[in-house]
N, C-alpha and C. Protein backbone atom coordinates (compact mmCIF):
# COMPACT_ATOMS: atom_id res chain seq x y z
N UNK A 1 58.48 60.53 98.00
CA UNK A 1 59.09 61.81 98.40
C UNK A 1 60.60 61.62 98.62
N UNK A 2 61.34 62.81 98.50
CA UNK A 2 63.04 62.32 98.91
C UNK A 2 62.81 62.82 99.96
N UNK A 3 63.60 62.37 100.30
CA UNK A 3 64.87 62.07 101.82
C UNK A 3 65.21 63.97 101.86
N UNK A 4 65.76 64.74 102.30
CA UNK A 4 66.39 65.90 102.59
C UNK A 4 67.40 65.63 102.39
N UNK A 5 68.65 64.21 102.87
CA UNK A 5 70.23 64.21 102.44
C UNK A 5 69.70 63.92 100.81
N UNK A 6 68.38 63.02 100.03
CA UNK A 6 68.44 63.30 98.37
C UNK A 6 68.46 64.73 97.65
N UNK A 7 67.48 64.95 98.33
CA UNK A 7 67.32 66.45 97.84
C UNK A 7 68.75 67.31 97.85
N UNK A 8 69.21 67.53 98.77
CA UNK A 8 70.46 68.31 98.97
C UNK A 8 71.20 68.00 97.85
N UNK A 9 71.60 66.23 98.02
CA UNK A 9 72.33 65.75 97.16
C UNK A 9 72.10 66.10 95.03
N UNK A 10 70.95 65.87 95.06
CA UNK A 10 70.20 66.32 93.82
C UNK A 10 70.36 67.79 93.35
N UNK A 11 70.30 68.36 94.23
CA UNK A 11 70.48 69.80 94.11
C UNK A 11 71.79 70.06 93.83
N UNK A 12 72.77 69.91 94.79
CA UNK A 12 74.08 69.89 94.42
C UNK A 12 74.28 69.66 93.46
N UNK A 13 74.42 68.55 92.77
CA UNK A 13 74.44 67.89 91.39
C UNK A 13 74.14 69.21 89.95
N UNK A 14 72.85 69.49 90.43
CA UNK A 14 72.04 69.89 89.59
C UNK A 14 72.89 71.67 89.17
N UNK A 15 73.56 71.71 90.52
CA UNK A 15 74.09 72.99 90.96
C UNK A 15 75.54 73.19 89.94
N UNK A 16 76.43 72.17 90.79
CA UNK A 16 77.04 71.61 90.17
C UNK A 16 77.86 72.30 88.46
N UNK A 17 76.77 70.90 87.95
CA UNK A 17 76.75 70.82 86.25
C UNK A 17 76.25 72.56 85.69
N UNK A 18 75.60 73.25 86.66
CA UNK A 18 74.98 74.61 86.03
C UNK A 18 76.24 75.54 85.80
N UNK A 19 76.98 75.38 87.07
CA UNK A 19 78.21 75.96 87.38
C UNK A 19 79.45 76.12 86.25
N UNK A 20 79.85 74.72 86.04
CA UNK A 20 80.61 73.88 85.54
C UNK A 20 80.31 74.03 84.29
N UNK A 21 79.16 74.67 83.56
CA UNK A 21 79.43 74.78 81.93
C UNK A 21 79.50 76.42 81.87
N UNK A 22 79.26 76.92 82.82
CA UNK A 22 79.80 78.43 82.58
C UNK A 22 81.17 79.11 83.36
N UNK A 23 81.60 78.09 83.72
CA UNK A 23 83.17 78.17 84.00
C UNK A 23 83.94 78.91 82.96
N UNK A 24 85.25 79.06 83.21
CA UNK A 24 86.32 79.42 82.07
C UNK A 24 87.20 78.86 82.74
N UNK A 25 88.07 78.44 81.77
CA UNK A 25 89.63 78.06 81.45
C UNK A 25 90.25 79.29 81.97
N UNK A 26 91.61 78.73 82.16
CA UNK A 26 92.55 79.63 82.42
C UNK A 26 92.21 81.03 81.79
N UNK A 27 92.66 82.00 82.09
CA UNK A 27 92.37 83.50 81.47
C UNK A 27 93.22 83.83 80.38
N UNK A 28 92.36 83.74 79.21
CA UNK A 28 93.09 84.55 77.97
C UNK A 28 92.74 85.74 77.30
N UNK A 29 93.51 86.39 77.23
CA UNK A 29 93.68 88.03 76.75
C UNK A 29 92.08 88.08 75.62
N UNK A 30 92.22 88.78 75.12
CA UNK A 30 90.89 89.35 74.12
C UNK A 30 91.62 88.57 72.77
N UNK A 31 90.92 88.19 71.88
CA UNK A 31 91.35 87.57 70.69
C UNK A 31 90.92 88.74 69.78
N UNK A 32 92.21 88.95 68.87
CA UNK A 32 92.65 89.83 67.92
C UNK A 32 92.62 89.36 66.86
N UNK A 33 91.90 90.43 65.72
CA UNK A 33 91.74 89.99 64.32
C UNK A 33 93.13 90.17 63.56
N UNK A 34 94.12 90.13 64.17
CA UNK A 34 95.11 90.54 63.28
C UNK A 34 95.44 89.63 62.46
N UNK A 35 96.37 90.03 61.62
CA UNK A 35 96.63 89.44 60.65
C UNK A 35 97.74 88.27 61.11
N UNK A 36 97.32 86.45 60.58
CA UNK A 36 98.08 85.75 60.64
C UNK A 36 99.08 85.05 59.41
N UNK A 37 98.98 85.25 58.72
CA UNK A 37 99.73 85.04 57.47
C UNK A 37 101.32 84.64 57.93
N UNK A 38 101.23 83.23 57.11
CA UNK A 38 102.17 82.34 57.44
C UNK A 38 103.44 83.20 55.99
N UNK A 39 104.77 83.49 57.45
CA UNK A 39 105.70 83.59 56.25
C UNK A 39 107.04 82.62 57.14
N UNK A 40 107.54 82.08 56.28
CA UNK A 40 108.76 81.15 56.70
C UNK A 40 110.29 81.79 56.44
N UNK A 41 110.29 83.10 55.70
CA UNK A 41 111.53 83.81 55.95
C UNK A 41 111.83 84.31 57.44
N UNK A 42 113.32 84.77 57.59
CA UNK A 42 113.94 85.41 58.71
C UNK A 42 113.49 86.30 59.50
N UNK A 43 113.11 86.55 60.33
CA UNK A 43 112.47 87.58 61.10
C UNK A 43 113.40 88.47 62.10
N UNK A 44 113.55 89.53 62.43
CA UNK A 44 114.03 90.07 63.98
C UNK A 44 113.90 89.18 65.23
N UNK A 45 114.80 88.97 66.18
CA UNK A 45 114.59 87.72 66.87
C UNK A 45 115.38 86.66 66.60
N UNK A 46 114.76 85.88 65.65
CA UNK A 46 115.09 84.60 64.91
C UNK A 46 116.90 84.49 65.20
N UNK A 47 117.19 83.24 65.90
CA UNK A 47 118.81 82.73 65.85
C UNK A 47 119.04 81.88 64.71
N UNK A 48 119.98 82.35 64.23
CA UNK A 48 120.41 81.47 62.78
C UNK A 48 121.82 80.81 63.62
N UNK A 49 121.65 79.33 63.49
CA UNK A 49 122.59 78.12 64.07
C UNK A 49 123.66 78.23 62.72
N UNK A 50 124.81 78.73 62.67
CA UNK A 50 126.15 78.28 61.83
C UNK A 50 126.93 77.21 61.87
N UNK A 51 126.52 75.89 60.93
CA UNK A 51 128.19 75.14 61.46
C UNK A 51 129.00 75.52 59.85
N UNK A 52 130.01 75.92 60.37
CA UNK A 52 130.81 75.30 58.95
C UNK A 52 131.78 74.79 59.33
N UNK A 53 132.17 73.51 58.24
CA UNK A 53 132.95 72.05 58.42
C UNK A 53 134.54 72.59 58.86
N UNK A 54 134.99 72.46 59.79
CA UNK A 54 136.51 72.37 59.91
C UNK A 54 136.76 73.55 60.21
N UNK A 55 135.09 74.64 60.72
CA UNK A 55 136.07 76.29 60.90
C UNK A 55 135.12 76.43 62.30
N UNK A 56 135.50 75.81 63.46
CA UNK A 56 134.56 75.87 64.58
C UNK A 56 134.63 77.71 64.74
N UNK A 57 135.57 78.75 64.79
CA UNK A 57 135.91 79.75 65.04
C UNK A 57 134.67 80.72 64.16
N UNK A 58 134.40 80.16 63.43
CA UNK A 58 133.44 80.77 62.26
C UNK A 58 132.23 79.89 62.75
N UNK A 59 132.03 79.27 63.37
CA UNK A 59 130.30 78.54 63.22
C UNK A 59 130.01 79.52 64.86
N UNK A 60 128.68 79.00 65.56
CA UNK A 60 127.87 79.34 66.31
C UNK A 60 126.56 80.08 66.23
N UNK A 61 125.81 80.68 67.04
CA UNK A 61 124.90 81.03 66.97
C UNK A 61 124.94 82.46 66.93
N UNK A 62 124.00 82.81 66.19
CA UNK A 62 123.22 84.46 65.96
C UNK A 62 121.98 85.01 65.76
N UNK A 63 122.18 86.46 66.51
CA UNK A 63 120.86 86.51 66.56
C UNK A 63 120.67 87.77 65.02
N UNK A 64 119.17 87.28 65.07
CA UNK A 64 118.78 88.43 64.23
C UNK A 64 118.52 89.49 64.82
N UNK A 65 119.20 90.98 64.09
CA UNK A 65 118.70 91.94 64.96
C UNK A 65 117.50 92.79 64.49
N UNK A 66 117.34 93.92 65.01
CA UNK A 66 116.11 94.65 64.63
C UNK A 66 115.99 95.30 63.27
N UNK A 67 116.95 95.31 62.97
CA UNK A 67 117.52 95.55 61.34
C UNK A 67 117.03 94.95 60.39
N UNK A 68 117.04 93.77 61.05
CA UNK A 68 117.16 92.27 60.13
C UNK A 68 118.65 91.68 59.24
N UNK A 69 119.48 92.10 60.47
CA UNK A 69 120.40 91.70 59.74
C UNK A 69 121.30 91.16 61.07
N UNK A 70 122.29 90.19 60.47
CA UNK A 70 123.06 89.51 61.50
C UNK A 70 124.38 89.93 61.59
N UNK A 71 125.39 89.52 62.10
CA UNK A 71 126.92 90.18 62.09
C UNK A 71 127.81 88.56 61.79
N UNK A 72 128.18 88.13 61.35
CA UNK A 72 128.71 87.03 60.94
C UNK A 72 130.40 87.24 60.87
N UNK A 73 131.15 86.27 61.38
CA UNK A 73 132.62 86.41 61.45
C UNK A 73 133.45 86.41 59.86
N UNK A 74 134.10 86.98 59.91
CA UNK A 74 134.30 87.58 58.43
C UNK A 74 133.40 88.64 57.22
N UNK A 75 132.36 88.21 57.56
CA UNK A 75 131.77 88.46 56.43
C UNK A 75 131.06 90.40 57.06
N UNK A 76 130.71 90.19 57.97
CA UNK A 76 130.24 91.24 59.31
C UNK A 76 128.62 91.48 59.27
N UNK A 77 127.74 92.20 58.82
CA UNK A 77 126.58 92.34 59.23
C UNK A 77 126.50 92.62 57.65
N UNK A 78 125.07 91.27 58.04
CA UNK A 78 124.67 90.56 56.72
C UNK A 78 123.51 90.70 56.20
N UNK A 79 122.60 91.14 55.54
CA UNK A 79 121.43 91.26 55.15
C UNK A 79 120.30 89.67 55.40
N UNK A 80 119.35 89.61 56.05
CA UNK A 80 118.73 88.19 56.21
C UNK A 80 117.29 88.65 55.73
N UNK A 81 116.84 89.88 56.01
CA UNK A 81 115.33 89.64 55.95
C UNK A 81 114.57 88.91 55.10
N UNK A 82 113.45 88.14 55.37
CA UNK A 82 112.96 87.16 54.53
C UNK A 82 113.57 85.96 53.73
N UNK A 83 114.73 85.54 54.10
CA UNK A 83 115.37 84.75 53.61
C UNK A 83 115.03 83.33 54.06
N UNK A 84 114.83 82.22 53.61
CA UNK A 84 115.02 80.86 54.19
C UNK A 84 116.28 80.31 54.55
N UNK A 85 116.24 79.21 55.00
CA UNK A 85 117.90 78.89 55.36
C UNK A 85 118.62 78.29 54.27
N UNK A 86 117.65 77.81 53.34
CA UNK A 86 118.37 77.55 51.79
C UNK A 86 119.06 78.65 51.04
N UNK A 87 117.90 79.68 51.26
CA UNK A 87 118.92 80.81 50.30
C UNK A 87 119.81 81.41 50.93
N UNK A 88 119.93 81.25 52.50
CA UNK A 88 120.75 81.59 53.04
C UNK A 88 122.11 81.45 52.92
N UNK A 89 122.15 80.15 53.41
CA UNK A 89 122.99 78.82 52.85
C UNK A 89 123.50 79.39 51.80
N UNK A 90 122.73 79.49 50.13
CA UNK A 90 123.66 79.66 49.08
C UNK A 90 124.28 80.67 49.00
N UNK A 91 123.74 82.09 49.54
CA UNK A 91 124.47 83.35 49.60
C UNK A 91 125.77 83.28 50.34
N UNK A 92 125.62 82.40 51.76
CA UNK A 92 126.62 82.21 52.87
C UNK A 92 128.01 81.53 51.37
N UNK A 93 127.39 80.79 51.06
CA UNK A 93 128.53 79.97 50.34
C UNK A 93 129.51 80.59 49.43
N UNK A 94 128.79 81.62 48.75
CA UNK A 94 129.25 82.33 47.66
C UNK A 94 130.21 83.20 48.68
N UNK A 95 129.70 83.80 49.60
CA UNK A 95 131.00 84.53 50.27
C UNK A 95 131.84 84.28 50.66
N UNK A 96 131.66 83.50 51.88
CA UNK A 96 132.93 82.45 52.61
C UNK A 96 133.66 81.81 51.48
N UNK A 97 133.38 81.34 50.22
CA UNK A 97 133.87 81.31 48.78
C UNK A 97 135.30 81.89 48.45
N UNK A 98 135.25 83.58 49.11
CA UNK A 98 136.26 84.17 48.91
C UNK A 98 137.38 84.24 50.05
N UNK A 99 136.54 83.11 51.21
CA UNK A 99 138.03 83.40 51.93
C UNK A 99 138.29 81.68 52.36
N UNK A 100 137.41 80.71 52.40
CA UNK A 100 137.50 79.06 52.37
C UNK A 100 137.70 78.52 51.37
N UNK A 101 138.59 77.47 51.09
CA UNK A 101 138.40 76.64 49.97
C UNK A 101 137.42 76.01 49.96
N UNK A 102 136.55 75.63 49.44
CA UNK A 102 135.24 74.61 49.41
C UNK A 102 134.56 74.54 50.52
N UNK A 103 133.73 75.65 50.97
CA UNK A 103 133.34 75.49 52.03
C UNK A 103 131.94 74.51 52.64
N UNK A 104 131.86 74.42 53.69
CA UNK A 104 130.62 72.94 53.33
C UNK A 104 129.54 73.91 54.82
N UNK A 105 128.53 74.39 54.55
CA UNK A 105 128.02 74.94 55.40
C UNK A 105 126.61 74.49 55.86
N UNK A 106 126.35 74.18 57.43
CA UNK A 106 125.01 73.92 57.46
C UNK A 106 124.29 75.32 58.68
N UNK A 107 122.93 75.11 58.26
CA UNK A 107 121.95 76.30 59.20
C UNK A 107 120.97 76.21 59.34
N UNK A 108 120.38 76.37 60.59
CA UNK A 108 119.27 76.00 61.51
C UNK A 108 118.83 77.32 61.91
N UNK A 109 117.96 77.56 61.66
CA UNK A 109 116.96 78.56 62.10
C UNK A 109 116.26 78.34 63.11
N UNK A 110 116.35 79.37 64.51
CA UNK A 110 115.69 78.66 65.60
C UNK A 110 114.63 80.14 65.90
N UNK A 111 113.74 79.96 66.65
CA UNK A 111 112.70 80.83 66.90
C UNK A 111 112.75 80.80 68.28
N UNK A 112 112.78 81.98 69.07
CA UNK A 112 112.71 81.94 70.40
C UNK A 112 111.18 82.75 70.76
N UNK A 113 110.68 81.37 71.56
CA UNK A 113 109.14 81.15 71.55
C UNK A 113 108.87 81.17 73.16
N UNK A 114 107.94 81.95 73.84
CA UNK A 114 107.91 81.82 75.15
C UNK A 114 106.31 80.22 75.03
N UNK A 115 106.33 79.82 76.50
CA UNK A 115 105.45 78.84 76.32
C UNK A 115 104.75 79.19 77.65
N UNK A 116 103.75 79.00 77.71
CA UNK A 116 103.03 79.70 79.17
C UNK A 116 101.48 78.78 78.97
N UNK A 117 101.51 79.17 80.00
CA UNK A 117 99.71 78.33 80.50
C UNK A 117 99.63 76.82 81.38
N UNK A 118 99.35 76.25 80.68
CA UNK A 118 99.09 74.45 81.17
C UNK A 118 100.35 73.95 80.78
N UNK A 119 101.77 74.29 80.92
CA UNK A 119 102.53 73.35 81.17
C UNK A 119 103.75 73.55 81.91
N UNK A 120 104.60 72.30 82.62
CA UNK A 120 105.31 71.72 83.33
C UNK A 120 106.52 72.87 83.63
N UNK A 121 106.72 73.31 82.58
CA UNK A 121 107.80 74.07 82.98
C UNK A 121 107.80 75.39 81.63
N UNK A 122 106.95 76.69 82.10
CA UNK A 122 107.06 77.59 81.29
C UNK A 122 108.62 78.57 81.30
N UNK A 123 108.29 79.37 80.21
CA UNK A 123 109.44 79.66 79.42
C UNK A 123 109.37 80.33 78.39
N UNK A 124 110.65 80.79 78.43
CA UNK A 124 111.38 81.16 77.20
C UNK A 124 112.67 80.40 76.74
N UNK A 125 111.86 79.79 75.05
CA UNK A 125 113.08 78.66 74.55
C UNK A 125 113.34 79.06 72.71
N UNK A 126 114.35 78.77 72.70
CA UNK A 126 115.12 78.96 71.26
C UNK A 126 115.00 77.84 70.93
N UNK A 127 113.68 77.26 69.98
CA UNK A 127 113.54 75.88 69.45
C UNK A 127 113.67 76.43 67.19
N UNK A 128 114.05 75.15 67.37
CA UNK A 128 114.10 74.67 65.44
C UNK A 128 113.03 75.11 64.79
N UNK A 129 112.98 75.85 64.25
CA UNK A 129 111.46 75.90 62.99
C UNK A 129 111.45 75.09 62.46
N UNK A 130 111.97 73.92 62.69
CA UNK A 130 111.48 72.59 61.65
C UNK A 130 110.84 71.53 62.63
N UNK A 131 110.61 71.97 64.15
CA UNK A 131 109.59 71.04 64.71
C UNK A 131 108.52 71.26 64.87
N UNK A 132 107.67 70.70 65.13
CA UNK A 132 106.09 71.21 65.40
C UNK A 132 105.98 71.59 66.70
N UNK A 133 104.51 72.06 66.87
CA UNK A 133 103.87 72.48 68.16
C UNK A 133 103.91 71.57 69.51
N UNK A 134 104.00 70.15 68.93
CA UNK A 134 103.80 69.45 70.03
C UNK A 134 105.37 69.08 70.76
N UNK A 135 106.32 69.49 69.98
CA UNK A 135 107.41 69.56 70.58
C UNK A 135 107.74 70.60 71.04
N UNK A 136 107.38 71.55 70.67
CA UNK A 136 107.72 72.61 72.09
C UNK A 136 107.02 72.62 72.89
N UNK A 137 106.21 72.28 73.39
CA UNK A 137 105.30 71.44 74.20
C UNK A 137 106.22 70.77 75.32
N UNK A 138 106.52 69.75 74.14
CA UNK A 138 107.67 68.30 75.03
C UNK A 138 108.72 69.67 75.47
N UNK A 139 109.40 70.37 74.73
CA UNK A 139 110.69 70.78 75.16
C UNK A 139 110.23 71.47 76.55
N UNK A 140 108.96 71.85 77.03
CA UNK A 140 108.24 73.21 78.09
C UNK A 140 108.12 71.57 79.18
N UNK A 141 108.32 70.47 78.65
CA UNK A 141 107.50 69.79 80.02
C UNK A 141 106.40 68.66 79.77
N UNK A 142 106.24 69.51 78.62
CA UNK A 142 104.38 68.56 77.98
C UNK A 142 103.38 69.32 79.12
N UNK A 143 102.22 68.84 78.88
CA UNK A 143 100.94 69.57 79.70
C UNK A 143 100.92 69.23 80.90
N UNK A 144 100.40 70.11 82.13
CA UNK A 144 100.02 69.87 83.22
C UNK A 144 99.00 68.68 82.86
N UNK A 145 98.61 67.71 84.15
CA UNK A 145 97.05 67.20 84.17
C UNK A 145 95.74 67.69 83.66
N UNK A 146 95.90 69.27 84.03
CA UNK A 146 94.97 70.27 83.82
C UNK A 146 94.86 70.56 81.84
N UNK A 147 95.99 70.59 81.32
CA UNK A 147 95.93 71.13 80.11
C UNK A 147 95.20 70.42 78.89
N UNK A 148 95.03 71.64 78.41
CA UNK A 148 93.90 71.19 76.92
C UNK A 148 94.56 71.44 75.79
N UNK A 149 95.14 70.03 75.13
CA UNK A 149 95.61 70.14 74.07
C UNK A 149 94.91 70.38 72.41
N UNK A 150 93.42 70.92 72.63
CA UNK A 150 92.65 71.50 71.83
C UNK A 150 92.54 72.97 72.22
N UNK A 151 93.10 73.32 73.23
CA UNK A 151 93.17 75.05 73.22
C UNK A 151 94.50 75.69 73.21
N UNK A 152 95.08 75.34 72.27
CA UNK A 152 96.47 76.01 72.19
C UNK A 152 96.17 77.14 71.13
N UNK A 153 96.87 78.36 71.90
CA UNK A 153 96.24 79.72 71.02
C UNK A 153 97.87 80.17 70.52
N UNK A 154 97.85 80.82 69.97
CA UNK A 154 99.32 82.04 69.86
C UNK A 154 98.60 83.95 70.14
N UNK A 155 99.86 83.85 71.28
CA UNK A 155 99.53 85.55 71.71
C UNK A 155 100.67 86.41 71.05
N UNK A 156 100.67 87.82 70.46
CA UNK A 156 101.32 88.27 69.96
C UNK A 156 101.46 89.81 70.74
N UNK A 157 102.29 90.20 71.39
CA UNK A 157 102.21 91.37 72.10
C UNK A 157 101.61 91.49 73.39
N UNK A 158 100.77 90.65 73.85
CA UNK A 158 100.15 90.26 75.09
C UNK A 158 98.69 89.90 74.55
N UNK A 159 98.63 89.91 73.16
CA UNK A 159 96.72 90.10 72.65
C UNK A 159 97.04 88.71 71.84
N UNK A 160 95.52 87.79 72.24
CA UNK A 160 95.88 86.26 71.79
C UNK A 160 95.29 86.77 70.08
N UNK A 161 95.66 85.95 69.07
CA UNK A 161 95.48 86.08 67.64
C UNK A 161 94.27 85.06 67.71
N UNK A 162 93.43 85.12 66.18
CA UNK A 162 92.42 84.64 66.12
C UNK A 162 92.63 83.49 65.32
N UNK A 163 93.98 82.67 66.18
CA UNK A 163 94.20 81.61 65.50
C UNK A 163 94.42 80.44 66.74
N UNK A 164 93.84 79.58 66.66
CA UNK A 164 94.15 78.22 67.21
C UNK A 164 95.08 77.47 66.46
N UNK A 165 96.43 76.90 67.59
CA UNK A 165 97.12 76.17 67.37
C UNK A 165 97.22 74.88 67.29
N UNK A 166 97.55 73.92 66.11
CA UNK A 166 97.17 72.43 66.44
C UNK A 166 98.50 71.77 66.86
N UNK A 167 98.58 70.75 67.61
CA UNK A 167 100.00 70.15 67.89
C UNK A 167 100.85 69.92 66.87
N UNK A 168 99.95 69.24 65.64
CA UNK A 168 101.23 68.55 64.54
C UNK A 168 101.55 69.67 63.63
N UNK A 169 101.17 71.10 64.03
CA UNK A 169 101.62 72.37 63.15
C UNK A 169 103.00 72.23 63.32
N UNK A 170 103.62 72.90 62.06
CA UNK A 170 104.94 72.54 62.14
C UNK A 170 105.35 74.15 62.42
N UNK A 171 106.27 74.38 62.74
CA UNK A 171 106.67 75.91 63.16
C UNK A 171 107.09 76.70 62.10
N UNK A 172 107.86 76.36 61.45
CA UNK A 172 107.97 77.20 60.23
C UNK A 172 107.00 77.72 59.17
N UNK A 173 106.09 76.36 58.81
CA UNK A 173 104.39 76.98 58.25
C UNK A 173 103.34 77.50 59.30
N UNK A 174 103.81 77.96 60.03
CA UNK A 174 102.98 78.35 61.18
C UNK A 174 103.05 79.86 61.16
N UNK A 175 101.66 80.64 61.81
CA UNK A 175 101.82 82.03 61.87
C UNK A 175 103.16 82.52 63.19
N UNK A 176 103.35 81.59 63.98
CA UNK A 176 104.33 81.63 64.93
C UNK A 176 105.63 82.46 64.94
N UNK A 177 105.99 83.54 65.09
CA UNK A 177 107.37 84.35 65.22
C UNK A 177 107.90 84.30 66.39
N UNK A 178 109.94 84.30 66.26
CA UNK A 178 110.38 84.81 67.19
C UNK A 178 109.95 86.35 68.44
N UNK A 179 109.31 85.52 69.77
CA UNK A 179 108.84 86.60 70.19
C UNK A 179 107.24 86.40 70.61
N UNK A 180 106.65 85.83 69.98
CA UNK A 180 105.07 84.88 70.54
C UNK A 180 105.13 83.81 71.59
N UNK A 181 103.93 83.71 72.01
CA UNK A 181 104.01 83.40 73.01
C UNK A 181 102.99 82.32 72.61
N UNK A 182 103.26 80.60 72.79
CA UNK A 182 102.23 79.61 72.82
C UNK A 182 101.85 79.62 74.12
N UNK A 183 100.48 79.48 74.29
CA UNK A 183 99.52 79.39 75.31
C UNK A 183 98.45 78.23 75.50
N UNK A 184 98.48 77.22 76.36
CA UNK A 184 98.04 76.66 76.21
C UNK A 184 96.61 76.59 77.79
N UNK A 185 95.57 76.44 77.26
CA UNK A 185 94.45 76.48 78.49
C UNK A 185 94.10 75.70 79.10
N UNK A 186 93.71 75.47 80.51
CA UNK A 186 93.40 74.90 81.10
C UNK A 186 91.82 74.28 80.99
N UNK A 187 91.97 72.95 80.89
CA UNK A 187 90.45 71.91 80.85
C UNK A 187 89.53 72.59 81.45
N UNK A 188 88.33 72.66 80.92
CA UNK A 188 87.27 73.20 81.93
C UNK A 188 86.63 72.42 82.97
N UNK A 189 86.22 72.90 83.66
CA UNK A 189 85.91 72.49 84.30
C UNK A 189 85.25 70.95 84.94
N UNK A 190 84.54 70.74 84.02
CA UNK A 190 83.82 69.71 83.80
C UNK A 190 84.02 68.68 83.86
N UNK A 191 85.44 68.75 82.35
CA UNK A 191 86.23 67.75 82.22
C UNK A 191 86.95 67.49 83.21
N UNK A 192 87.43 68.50 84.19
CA UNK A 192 88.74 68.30 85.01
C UNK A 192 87.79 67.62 86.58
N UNK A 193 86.62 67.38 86.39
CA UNK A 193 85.65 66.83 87.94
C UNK A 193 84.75 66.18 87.40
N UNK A 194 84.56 65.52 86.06
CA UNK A 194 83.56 64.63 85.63
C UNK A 194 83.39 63.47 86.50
N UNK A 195 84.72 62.77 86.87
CA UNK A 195 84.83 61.40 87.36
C UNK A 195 83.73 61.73 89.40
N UNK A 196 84.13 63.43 89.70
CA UNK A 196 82.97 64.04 91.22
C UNK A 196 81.77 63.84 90.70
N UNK A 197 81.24 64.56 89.72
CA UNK A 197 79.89 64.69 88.94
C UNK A 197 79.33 63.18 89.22
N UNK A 198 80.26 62.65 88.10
CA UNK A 198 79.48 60.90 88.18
C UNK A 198 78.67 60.61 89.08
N UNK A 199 80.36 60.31 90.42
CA UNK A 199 79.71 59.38 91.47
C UNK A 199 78.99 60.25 92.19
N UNK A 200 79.10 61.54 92.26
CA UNK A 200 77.74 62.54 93.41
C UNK A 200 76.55 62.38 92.48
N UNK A 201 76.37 62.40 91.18
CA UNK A 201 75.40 61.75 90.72
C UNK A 201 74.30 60.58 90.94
N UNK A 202 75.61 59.23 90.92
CA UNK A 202 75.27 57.63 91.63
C UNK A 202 74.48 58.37 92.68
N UNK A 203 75.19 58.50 93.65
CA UNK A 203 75.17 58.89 95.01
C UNK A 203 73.79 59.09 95.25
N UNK A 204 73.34 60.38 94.67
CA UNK A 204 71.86 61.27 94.81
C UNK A 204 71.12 60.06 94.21
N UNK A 205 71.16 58.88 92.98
CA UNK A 205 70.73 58.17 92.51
C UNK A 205 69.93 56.81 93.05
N UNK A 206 71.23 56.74 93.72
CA UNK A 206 70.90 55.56 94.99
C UNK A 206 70.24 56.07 96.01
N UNK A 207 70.66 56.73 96.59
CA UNK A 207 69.28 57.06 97.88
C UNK A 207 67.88 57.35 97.30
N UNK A 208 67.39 58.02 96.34
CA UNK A 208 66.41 58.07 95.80
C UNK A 208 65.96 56.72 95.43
N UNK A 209 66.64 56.18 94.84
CA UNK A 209 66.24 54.51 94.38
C UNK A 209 65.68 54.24 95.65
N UNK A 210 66.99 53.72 96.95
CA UNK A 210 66.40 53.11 97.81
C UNK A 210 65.09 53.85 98.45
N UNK A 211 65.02 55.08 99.12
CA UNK A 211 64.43 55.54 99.83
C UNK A 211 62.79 55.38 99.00
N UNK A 212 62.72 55.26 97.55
CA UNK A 212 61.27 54.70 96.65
C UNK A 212 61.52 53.18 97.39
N UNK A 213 62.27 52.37 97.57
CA UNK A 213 61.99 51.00 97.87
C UNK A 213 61.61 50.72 99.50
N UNK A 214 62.51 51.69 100.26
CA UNK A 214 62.12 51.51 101.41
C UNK A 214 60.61 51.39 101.52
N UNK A 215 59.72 52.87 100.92
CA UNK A 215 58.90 53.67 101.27
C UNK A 215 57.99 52.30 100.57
């Protein structure tokens, strides 16, 4: 027969683990069938990084506006939609063409991405479309203790998409726009008190053991 502190203990346990697989993670919005379709042109939002060589007065940052178009020094408000930073680049060249001698131009496309959930320091950050997921990650902090780097979602408007995010996604082939929000969830439960489970496990284990040996 057990003991009453086994039983309790057993029960707990038993209680426990029942609990603990019908938990939830952090709270995420309703998942939306919308459409994710990866495009890597310019978006509304999106900061296009300018250097050009020897004309600091002419380089800096811009934003895209709702237009889809930017305002650029000399040149003034520029057509971008859907553009990459290559064709950008060559169009940029051909113009500044008419007022630089040989101009030497580079551009960085940055995406301003909020980061929220399981990590260190949420936000809103203007990162590179040429890094992946797991660096904006690093740039937010990296994960709480708590965070699950198998539940990274993207929310679009406040409604999560019916896409899971993987770390080594790179941002530019990614459904990801200036203006989304990476979300990352918190471990369930389980995982985050396995090491309690165990030993209250032992625990209930051993008195039962002994209390059969006493008896």
């Amino acid at each position: 027969m057990l003991t009453n502190l086994a039983r309790g203990i057993l029960i707990g346990c038993l209680l426990i683990a029942s609990l603990a697989t019908t938990a939830t993670a952090s709270e995420l919005p309703s998942i939306s069938q919308q459409e994710d379709t990866v495009d890597t042109g310019l978006k509304p939002g999106d900061v296009i990084r300018v250097r050009i060589w020897r004309e600091p007065e002419l380089s800096g940052d811009f934003i895209v506006d709702a237009r889809s178009s930017v305002v650029l020094p000399l040149l003034g408000a520029v057509e971008v939609e859907n553009r990459t930073a290559e064709v950008l680049i060559d169009e940029l060249l051909e113009e500044y063409s008419k007022y630089l001698r040989n101009p030497s131009i580079q551009i960085s496309v940055l995406r301003r991405v909020s980061v929220q959930g399981e990590v260190r320091n949420p936000g809103l950050y203007p990162v590179d479309a040429t890094i992946s997921v797991s660096d904006v990650l690093a740039i937010a902090g990296g994960l709480t203790r708590d965070g699950n780097s198998d539940k990274i979602y993207l929310l679009r408007n406040g409604t999560a998409l019916d896409v899971q995010l993987s770390p080594d996604m790179v941002l530019e082939s990614s459904p990801i726009l200036s203006g989304d929000q990476i979300f990352v969830e918190k471990s369930s439960w389980l995982s985050r008190n396995s090491a309690v489970i165990a030993a209250a496990t032992i625990t209930a284990a051993a008195i039962i053991i002994g209390n059969a040996v006493i008896r």
